[in-house]
C-alpha atoms as a PDB file:
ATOM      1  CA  UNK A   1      69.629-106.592-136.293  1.00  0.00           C
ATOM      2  CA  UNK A   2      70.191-102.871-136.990  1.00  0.00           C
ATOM      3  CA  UNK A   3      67.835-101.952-134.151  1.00  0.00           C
ATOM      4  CA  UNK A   4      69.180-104.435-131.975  1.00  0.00           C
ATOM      5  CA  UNK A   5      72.821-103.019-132.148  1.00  0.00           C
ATOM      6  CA  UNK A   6      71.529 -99.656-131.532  1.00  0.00           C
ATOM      7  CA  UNK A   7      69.400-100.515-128.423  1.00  0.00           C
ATOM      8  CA  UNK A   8      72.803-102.384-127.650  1.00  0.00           C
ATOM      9  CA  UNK A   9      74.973 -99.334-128.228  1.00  0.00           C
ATOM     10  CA  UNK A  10      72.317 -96.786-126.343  1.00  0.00           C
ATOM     11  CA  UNK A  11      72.990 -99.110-123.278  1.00  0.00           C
ATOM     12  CA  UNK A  12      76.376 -99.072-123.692  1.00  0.00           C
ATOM     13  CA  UNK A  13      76.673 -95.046-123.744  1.00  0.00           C
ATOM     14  CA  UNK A  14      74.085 -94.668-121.001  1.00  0.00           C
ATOM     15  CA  UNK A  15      76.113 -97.038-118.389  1.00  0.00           C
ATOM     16  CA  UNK A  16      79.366 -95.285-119.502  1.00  0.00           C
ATOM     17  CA  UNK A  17      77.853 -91.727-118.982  1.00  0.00           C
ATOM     18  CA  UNK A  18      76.737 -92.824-115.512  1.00  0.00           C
ATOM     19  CA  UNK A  19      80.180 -94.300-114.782  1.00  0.00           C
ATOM     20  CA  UNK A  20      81.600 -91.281-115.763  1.00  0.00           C
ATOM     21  CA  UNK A  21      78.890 -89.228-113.433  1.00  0.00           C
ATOM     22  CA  UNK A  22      80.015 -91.402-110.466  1.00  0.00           C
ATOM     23  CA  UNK A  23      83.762 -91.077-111.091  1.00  0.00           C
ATOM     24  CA  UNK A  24      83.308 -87.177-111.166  1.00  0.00           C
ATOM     25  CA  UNK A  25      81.277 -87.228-107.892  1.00  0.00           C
ATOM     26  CA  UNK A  26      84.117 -89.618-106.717  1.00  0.00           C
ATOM     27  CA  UNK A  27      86.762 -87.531-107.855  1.00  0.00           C
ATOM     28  CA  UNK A  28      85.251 -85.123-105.983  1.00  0.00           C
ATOM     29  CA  UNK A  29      84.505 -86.416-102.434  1.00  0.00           C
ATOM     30  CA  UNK A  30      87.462 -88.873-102.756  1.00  0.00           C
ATOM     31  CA  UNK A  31      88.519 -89.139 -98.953  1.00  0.00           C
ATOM     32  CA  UNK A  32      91.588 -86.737 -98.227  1.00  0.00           C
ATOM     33  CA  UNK A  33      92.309 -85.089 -95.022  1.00  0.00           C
ATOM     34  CA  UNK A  34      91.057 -81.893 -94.176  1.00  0.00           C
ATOM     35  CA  UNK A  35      93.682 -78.705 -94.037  1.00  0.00           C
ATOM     36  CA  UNK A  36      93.437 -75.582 -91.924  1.00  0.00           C
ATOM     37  CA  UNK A  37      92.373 -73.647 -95.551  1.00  0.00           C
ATOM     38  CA  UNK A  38      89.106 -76.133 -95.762  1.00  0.00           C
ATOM     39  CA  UNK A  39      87.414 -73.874 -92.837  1.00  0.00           C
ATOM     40  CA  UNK A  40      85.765 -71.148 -94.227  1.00  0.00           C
ATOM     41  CA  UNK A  41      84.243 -70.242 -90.770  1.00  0.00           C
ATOM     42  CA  UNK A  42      80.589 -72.406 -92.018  1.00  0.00           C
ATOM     43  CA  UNK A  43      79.574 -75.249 -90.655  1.00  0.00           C
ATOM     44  CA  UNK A  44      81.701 -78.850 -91.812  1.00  0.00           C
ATOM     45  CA  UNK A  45      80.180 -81.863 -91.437  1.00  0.00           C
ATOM     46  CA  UNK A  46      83.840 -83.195 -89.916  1.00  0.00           C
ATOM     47  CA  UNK A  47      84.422 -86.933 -89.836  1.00  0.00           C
ATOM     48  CA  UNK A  48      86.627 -89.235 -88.106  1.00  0.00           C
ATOM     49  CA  UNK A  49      89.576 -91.514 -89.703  1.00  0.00           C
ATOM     50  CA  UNK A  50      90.540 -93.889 -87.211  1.00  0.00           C
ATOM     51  CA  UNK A  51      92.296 -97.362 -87.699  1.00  0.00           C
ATOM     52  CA  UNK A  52      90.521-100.512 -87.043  1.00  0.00           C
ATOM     53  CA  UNK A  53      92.206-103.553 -85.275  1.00  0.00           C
ATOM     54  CA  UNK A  54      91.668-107.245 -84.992  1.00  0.00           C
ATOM     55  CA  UNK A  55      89.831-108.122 -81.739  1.00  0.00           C
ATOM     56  CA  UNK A  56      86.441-105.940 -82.557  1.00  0.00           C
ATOM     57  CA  UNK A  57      83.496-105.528 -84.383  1.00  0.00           C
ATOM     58  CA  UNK A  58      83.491-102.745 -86.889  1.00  0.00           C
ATOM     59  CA  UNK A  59      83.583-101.525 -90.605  1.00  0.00           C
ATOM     60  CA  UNK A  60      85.944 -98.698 -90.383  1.00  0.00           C
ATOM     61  CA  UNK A  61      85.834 -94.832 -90.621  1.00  0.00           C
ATOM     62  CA  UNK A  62      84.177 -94.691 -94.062  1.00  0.00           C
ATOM     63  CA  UNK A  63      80.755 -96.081 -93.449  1.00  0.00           C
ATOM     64  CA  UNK A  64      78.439 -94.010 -95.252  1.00  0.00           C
ATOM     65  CA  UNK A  65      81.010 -91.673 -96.396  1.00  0.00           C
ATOM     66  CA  UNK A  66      79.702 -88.873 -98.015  1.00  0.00           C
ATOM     67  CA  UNK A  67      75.906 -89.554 -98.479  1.00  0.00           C
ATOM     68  CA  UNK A  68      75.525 -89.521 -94.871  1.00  0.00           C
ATOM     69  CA  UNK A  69      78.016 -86.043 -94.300  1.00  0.00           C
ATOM     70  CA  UNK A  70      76.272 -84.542 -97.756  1.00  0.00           C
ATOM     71  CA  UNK A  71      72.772 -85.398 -96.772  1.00  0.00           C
ATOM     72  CA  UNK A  72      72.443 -84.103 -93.013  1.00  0.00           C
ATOM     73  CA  UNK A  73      74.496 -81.120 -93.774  1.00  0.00           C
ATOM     74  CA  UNK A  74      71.739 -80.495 -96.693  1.00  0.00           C
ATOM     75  CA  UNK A  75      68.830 -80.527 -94.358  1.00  0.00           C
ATOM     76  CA  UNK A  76      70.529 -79.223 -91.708  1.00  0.00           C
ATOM     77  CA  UNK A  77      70.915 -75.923 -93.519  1.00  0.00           C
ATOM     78  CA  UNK A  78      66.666 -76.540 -94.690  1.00  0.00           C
ATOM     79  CA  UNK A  79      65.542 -76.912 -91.161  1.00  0.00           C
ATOM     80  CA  UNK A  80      67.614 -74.207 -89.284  1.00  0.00           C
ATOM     81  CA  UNK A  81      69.265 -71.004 -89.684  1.00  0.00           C
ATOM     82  CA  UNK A  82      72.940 -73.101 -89.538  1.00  0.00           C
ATOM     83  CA  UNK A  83      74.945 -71.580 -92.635  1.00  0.00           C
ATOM     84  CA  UNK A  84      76.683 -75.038 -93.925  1.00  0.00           C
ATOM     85  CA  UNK A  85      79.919 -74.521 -96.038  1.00  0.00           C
ATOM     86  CA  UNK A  86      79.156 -75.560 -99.547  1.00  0.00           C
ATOM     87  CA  UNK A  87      81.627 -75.833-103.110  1.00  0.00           C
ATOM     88  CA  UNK A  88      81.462 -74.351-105.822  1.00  0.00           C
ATOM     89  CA  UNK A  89      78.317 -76.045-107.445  1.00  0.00           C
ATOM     90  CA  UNK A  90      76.409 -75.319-104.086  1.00  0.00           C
ATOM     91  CA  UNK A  91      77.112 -79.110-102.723  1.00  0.00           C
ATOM     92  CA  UNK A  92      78.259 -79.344 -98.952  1.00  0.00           C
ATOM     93  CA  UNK A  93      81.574 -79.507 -97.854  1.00  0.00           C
ATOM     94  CA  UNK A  94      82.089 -82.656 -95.448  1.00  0.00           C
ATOM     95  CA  UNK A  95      86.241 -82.664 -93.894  1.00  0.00           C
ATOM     96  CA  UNK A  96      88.250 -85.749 -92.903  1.00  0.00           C
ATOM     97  CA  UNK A  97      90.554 -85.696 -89.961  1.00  0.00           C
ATOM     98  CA  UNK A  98      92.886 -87.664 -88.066  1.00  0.00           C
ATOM     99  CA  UNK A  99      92.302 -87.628 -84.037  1.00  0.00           C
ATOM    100  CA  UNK A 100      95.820 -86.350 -83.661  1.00  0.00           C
ATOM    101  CA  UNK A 101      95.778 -83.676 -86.432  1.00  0.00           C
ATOM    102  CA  UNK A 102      95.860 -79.993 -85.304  1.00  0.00           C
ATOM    103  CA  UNK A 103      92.498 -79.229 -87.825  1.00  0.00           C
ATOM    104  CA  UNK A 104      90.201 -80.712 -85.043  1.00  0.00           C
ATOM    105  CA  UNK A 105      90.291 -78.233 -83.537  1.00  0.00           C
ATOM    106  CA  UNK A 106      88.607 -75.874 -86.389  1.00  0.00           C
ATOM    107  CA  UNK A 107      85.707 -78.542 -85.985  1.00  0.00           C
ATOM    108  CA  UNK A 108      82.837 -78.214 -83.454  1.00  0.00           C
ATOM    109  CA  UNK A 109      81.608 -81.550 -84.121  1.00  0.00           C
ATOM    110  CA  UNK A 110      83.347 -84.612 -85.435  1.00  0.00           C
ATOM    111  CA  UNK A 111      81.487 -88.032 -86.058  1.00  0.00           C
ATOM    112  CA  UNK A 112      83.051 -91.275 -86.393  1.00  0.00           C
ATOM    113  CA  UNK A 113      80.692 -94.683 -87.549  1.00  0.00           C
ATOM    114  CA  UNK A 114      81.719 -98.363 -86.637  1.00  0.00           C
ATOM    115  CA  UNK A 115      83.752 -97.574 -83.782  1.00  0.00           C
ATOM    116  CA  UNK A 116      83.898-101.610 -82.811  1.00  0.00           C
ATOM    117  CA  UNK A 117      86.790-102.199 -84.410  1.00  0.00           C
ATOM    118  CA  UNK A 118      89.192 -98.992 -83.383  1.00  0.00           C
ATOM    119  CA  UNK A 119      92.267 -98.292 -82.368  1.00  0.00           C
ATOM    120  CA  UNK A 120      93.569 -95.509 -80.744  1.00  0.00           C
ATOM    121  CA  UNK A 121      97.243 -94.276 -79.686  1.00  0.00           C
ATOM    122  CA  UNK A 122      98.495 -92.580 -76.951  1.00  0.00           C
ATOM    123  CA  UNK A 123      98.894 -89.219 -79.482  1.00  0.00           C
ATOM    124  CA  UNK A 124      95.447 -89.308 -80.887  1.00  0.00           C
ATOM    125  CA  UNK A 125      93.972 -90.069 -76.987  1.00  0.00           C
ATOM    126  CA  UNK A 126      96.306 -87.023 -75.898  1.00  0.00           C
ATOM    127  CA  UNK A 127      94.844 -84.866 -78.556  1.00  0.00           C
ATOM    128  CA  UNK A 128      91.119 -86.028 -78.535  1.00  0.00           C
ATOM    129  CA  UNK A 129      91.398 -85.600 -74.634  1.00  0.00           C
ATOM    130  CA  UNK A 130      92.435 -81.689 -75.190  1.00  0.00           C
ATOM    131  CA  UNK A 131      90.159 -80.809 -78.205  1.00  0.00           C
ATOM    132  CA  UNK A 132      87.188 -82.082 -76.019  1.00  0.00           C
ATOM    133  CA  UNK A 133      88.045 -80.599 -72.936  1.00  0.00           C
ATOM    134  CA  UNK A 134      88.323 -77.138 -75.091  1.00  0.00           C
ATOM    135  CA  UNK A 135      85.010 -77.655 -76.167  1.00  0.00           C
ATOM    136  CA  UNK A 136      84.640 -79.959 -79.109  1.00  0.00           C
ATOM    137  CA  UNK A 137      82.318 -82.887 -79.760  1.00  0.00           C
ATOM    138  CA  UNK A 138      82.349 -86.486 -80.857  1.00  0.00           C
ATOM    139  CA  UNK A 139      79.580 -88.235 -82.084  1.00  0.00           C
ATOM    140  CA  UNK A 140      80.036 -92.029 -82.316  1.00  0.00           C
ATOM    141  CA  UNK A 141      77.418 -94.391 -83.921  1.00  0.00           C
ATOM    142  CA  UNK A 142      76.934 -97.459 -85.593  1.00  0.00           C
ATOM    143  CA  UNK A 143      78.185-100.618 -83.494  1.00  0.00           C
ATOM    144  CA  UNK A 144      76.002-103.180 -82.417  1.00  0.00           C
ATOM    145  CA  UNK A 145      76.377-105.601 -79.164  1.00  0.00           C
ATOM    146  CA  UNK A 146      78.380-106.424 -76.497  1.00  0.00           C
ATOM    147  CA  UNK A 147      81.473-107.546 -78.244  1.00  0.00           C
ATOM    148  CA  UNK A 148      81.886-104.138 -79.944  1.00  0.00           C
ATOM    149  CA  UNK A 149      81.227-102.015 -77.021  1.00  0.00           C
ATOM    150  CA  UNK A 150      83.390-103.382 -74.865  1.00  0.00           C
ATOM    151  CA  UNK A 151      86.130-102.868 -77.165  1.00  0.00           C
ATOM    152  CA  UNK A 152      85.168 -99.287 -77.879  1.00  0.00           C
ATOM    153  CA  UNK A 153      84.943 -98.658 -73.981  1.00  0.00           C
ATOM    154  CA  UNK A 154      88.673-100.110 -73.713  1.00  0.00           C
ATOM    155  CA  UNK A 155      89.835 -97.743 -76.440  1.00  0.00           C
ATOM    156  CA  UNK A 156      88.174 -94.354 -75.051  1.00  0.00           C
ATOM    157  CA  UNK A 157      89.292 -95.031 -71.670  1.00  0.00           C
ATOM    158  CA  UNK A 158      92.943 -94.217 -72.729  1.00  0.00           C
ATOM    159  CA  UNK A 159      91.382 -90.653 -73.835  1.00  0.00           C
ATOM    160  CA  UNK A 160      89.128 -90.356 -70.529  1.00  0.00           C
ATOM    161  CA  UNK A 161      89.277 -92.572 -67.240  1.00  0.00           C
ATOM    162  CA  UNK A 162      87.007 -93.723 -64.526  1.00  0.00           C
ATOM    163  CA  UNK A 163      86.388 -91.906 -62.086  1.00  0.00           C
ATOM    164  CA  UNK A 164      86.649 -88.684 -63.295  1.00  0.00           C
ATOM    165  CA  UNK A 165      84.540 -89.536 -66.302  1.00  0.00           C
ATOM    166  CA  UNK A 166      82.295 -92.190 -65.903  1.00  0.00           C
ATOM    167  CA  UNK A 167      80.142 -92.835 -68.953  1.00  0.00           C
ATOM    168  CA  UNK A 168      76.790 -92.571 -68.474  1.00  0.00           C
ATOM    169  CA  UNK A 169      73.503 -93.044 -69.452  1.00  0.00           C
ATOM    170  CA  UNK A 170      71.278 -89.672 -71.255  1.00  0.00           C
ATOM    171  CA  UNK A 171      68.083 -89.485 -69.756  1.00  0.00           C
ATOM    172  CA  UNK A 172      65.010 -88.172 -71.825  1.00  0.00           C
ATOM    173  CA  UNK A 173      64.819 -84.849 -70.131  1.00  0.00           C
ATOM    174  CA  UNK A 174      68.032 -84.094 -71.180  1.00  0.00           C
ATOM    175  CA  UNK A 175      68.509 -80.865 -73.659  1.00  0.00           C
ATOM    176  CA  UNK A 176      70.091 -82.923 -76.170  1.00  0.00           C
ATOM    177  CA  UNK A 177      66.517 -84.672 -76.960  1.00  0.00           C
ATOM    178  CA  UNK A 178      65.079 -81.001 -76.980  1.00  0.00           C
ATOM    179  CA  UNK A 179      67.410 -78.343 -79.040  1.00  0.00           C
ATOM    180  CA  UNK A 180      65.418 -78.180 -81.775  1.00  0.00           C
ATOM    181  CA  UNK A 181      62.801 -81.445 -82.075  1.00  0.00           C
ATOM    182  CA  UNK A 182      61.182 -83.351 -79.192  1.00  0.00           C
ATOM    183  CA  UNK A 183      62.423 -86.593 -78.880  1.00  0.00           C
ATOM    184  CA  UNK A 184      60.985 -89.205 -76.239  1.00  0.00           C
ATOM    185  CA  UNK A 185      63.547 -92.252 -77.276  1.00  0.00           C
ATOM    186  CA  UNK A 186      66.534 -92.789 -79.164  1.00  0.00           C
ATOM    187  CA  UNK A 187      65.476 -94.919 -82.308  1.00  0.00           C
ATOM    188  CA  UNK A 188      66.869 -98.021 -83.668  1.00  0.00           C
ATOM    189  CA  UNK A 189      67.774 -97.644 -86.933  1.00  0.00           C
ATOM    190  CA  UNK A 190      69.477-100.338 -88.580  1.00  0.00           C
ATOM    191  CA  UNK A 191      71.507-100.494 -92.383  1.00  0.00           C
ATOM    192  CA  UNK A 192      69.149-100.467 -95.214  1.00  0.00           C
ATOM    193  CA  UNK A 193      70.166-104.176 -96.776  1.00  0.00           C
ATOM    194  CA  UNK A 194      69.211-105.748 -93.237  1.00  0.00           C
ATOM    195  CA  UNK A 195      65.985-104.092 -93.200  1.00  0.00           C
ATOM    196  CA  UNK A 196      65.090-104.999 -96.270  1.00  0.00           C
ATOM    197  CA  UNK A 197      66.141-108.764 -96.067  1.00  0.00           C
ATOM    198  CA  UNK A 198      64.748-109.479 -92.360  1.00  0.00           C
ATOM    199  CA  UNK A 199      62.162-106.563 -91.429  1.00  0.00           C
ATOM    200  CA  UNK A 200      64.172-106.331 -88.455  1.00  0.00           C
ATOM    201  CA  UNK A 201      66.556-103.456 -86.911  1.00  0.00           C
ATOM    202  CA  UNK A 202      68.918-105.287 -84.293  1.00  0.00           C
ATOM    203  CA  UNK A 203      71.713-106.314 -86.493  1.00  0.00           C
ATOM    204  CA  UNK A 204      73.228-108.790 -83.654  1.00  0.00           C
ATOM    205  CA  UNK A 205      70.164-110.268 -82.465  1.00  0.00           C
ATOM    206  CA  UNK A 206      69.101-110.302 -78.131  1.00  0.00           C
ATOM    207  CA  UNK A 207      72.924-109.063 -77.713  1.00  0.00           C
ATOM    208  CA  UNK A 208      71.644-105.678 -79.861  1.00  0.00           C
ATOM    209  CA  UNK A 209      68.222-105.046 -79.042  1.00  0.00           C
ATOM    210  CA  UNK A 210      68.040-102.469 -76.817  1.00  0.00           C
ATOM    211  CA  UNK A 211      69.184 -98.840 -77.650  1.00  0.00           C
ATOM    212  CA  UNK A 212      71.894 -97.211 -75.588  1.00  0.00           C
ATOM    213  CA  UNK A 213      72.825 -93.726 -75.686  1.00  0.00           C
ATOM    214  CA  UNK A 214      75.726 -93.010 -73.298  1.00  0.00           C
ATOM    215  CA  UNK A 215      78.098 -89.533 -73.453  1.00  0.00           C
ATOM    216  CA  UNK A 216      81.001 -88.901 -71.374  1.00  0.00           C
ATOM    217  CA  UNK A 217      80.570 -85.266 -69.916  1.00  0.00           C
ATOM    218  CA  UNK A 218      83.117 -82.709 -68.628  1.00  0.00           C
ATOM    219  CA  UNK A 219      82.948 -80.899 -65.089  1.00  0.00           C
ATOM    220  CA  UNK A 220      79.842 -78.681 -66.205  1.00  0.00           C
ATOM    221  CA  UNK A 221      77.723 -81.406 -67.509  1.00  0.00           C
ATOM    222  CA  UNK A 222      78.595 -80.686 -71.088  1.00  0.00           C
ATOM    223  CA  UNK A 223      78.374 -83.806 -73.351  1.00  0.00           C
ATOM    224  CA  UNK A 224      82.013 -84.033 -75.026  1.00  0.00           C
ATOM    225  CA  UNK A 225      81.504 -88.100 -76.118  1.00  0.00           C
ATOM    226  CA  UNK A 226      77.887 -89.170 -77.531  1.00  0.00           C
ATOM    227  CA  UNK A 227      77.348 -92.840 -78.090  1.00  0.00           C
ATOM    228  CA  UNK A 228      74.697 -94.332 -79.664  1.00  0.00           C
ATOM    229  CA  UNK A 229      75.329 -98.075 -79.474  1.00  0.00           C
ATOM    230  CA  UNK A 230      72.706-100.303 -81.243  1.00  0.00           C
ATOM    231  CA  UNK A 231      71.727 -97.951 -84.157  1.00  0.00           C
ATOM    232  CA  UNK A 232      73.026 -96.769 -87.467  1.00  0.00           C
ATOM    233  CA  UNK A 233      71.709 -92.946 -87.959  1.00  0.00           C
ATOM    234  CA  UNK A 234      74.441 -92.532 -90.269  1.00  0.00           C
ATOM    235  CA  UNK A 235      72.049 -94.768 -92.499  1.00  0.00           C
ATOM    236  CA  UNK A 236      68.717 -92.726 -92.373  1.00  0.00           C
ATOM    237  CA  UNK A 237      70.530 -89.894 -93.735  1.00  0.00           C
ATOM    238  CA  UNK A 238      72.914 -92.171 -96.432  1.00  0.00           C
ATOM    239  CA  UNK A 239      70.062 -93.803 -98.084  1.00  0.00           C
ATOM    240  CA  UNK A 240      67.057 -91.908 -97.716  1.00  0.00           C
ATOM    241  CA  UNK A 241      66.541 -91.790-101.416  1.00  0.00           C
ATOM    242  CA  UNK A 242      66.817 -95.597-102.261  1.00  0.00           C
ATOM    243  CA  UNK A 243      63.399 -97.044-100.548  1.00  0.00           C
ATOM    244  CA  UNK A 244      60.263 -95.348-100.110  1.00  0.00           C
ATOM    245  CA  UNK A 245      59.862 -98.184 -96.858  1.00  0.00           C
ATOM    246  CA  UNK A 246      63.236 -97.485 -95.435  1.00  0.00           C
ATOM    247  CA  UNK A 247      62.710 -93.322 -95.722  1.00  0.00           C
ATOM    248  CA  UNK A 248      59.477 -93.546 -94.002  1.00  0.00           C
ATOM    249  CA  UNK A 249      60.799 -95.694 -91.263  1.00  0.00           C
ATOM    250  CA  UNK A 250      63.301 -94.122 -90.258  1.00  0.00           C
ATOM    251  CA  UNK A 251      64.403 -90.626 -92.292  1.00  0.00           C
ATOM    252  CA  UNK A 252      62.423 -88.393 -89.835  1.00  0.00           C
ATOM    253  CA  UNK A 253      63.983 -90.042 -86.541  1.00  0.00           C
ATOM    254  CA  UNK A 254      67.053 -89.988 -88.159  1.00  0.00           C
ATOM    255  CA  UNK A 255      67.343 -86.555 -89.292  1.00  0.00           C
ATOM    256  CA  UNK A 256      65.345 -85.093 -85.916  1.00  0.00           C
ATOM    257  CA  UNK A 257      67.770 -86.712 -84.034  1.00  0.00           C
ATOM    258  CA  UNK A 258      71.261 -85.625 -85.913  1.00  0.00           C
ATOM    259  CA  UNK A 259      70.278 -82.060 -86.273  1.00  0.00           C
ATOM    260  CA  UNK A 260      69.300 -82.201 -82.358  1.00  0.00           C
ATOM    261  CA  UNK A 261      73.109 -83.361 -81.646  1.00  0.00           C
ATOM    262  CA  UNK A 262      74.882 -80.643 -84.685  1.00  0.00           C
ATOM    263  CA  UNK A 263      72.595 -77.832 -82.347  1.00  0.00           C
ATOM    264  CA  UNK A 264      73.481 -79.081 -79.096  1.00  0.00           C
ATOM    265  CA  UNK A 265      77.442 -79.308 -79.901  1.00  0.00           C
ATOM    266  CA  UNK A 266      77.399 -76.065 -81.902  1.00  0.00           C
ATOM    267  CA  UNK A 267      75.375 -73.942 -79.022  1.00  0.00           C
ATOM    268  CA  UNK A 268      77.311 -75.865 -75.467  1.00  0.00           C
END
C-alpha cells in the first residue's frame, strides 16, 4: 500500500511539474501584440491577428501559434546566415500584430494561417494596401477548398482590386522556388491528426486536392501576397517533433519551402 501511494504521489508531482513547465512557456508566448520596442533590428517571425466571420471556412489567427513561429525561426537561423531575434534564454522572438497597427511596418514578413474565415475592414485593407506597396510581405496558408478561397479572395480584394492586381498563378521557374533550396512543386502538407487518422493530405476531399500557390504582385513583379491554398506548412514546422512518420513526410518540404519565402521577402 505504502509503495502504491508513493508511485501514486510520484505521478502526481511529475504531471504538476509539467503543468507548471507548460504554464511558464505559456506565460511566456501568451499572445499579446507586438510594440515598436519588440524590434531589435533581427529578424521576427511576425504573425497576423485577424477576426474571423460567419460565412467561411477557417480556424482563426492562432493556428499553430508559437511552435510553428519558434520552430522555423530556429532553423532558419541553422540553415542561413539570417540573425533571428531571440530572449533572454536564447528562444526566438515571434510578434503579433493587427493589420491596421503602425508596427507592421517594422516587419518584413507577416504570416497569417486559416485565412477562410477572415474579415477585414476598410482600416486594416487601407493599411495592409500601404505596408505592401512599401515593401512588406504576407504569407497566407492553411485553407482548404473552394468555399474558403472564395471567401478569402472577397476579403483581399478590398486591400487590392482587379485589374490592377490580378492574382495569379507562381510558376516553377520563379525565384521564390530557388532563393535558397530547389523546389520543383509546392507540397501538400496537411495537419498532423488527419494524417495520422486517414493517410491522406487533402483535408476537403476532390474540392482540396490540388495545390495552388497564387501571390498578388506589385508593378515590378515583386510578390507582396503569397497564397498557398490546399496545404498547412505552418504544420511541418509546429509538430515536427511529435511523429517520426509525419517529420519524414513532410519536415524537409516544409522547412525548404518557408525559409525559401523568409529569403525571398527579406532580399525583394
Amino acid at each position: 500500500m505504502i509503495r502504491r501511494r508513493t508511485v501514486v504521489v510520484a505521478v502526481i508531482v511529475a504531471f504538476a511539474a509539467a503543468a507548471a513547465a507548460e504554464a511558464q512557456f505559456r506565460g511566456r508566448f501568451a499572445p499579446r501584440l507586438a510594440t515598436m520596442e519588440d524590434y531589435d533590428g533581427s529578424f521576427h517571425f511576425c504573425r497576423g491577428w485577424f477576426r474571423s466571420g460567419f460565412g467561411g471556412d477557417g480556424g482563426g489567427w492562432a493556428a499553430d501559434y508559437p511552435w510553428a513561429d519558434i520552430n522555423l525561426s530556429i532553423r532558419l537561423g541553422e540553415l542561413t546566415k539570417t540573425i533571428v531575434s531571440k530572449d533572454a534564454i536564447g528562444d526566438p522572438r515571434p510578434l503579433i500584430m493587427r493589420m491596421s497597427d503602425p508596427t507592421i511596418y517594422q516587419c518584413g514578413f507577416v504570416m497569417m494561417t486559416e485565412v477562410g474565415a477572415i474579415v477585414i475592414d476598410d482600416a486594416e485593407a487601407a493599411n495592409l494596401r500601404n505596408y505592401l506597396l512599401k515593401g512588406g510581405f504576407l504569407w497566407v496558408d492553411d485553407f482548404w477548398g473552394s468555399y474558403a478561397w472564395n471567401h478569402w479572395a472577397s476579403q483581399i480584394r478590398k486591400v487590392f482590386a482587379p485589374p490592377d492586381y490580378p492574382i495569379v498563378d507562381l510558376p516553377p521557374d520563379h525565384p521564390l522556388y530557388h532563393t535558397q533550396f530547389n523546389i520543383a512543386r509546392t507540397a501538400q502538407i496537411t495537419n498532423i491528426g488527419f494524417w495520422l487518422s486517414t493517410g491522406q493530405t487533402s483535408e476537403r476531399g476532390a474540392d482540396s486536392a490540388q495545390v495552388h500557390t497564387r501571390a498578388i504582385l506589385d508593378k515590378d513583379g515583386r510578390v507582396m501576397i503569397l497564397m498557398t491554398h490546399n496545404t498547412d506548412f505552418g504544420d511541418s514546422w509546429e509538430r515536427e517533433a511529435e511523429d517520426p512518420s509525419f517529420f519524414q513526410k513532410f519536415a524537409a518540404d516544409g522547412y525548404a519551402f518557408g525559409i525559401n519565402v523568409v529569403l525571398y521577402a527579406m532580399t525583394h
